[in-house]
N, C-alpha and C. Protein backbone atom coordinates (compact mmCIF):
# COMPACT_ATOMS: atom_id res chain seq x y z
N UNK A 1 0.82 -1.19 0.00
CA UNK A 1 0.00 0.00 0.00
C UNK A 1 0.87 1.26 0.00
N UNK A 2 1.95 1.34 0.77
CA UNK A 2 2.83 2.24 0.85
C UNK A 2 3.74 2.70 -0.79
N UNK A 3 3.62 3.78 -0.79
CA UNK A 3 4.37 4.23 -2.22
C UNK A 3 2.90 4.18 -3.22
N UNK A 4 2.00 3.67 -3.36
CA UNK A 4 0.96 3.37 -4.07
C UNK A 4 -0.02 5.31 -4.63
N UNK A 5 -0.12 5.41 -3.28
CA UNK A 5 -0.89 6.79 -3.69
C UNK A 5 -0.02 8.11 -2.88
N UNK A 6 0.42 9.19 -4.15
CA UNK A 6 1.15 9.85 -3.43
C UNK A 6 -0.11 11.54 -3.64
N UNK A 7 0.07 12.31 -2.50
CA UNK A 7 -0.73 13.80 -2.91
C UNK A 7 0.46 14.50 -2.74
N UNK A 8 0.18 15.49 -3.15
CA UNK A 8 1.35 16.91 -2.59
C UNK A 8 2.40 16.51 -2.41
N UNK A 9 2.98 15.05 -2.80
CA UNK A 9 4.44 14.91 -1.94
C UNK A 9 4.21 14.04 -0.95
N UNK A 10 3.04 13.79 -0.40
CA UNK A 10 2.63 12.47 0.73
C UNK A 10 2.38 11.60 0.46
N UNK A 11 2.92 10.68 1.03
CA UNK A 11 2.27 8.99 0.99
C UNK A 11 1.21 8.66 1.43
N UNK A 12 -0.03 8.53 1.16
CA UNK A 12 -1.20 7.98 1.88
C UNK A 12 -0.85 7.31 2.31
N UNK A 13 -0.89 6.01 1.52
CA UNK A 13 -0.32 4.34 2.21
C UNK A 13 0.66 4.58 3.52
N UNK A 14 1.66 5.05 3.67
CA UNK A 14 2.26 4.91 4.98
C UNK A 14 2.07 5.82 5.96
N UNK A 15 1.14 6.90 5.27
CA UNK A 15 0.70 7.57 6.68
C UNK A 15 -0.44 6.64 7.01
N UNK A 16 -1.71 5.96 6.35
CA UNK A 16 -2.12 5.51 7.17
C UNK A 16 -1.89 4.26 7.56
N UNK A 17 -1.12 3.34 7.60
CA UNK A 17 -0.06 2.54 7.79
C UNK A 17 0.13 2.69 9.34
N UNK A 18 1.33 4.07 9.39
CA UNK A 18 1.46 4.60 10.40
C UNK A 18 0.27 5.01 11.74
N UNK A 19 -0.80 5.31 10.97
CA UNK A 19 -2.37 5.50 11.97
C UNK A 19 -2.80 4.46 12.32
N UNK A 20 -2.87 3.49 11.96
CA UNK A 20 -3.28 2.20 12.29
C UNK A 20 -2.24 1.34 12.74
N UNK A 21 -0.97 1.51 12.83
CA UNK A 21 0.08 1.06 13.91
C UNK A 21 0.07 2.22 14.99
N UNK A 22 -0.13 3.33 15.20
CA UNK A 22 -0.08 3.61 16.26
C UNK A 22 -1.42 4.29 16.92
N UNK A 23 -2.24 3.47 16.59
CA UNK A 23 -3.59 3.83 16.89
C UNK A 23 -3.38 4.31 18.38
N UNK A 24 -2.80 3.87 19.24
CA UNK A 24 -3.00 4.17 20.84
C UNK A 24 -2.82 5.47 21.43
N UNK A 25 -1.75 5.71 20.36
CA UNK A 25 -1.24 7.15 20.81
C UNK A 25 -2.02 8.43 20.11
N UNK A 26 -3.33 8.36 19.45
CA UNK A 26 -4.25 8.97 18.90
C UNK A 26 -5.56 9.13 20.05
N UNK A 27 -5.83 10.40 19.99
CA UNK A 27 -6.82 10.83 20.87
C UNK A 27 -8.37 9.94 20.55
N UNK A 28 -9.11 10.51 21.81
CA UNK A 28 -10.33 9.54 21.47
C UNK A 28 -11.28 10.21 19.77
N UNK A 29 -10.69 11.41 19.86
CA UNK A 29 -11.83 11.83 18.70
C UNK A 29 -10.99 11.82 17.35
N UNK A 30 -9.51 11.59 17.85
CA UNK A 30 -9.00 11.01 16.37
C UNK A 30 -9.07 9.78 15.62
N UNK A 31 -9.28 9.19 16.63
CA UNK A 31 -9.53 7.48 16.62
C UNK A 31 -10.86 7.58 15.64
N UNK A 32 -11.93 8.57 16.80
CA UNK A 32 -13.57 8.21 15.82
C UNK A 32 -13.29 8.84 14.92
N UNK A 33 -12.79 9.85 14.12
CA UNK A 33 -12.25 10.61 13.01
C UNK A 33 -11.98 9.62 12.08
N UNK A 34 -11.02 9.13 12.41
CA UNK A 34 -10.14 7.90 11.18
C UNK A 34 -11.08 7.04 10.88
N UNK A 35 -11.79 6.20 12.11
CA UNK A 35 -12.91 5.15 12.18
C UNK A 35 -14.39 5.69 11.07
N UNK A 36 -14.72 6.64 11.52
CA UNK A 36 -16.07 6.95 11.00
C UNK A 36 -15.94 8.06 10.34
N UNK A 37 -14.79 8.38 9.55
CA UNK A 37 -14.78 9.88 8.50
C UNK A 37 -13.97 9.04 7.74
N UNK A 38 -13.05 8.29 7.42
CA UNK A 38 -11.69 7.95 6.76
C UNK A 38 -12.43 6.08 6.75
N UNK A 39 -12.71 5.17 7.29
CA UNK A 39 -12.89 4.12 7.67
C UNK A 39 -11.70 4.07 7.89
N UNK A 40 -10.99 4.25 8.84
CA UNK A 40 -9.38 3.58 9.04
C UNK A 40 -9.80 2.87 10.47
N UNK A 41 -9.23 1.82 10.38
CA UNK A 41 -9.23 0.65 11.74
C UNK A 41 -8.01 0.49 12.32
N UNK A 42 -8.16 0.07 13.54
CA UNK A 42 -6.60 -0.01 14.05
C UNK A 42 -6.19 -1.49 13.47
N UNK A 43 -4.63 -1.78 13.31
CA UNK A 43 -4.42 -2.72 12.99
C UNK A 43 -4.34 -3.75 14.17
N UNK A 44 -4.21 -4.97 13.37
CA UNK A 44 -4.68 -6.09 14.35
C UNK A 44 -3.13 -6.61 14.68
N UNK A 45 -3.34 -7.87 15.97
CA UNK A 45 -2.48 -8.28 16.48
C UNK A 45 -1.28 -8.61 15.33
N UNK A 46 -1.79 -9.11 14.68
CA UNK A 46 -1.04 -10.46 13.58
C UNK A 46 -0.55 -9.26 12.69
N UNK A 47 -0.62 -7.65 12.20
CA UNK A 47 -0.72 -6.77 11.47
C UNK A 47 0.92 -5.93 12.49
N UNK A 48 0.42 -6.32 13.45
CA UNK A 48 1.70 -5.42 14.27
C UNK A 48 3.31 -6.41 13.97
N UNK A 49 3.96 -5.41 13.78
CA UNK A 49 5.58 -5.78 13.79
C UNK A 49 5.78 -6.78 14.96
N UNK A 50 6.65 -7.78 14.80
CA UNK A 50 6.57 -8.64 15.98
C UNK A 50 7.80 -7.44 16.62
N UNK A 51 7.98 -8.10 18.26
CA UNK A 51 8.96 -7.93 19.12
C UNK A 51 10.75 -8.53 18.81
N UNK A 52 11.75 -7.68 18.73
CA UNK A 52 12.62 -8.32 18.25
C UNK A 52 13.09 -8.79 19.70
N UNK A 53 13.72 -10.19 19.69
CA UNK A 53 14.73 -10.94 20.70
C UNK A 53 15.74 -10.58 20.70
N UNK A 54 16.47 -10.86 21.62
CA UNK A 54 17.80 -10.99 21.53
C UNK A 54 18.23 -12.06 21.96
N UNK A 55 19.12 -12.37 21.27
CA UNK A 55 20.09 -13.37 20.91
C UNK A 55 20.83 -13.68 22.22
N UNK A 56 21.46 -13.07 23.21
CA UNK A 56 21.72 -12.99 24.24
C UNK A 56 21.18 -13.91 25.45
């Protein structure tokens, strides 16, 4: 999705990429904003970057 649609110089795709990976840190009325003006959803478990280990 990222690189796919560009405006003005912006990436849609990875800004909302970015909104839906960091849904948490978005206020409550940005959340309903994205949700019910944009349909943007937060991403799901399986959608999130895993945790890196260490090797250690």
């Amino acid at each position: 999705m990222a690189g796919e649609v560009v405006r003005q110089g912006e990436d849609l795709g990875r800004w909302v990429q970015s909104v839906r990976l960091g849904w948490d840190k978005l206020t409550g009325v940005q959340q309903w904003m994205c949700e019910q003006v944009l349909g943007i959803e937060p991403a799901t478990e399986d959608e999130k970057p895993k945790l890196r280990t260490s090797q250690a």
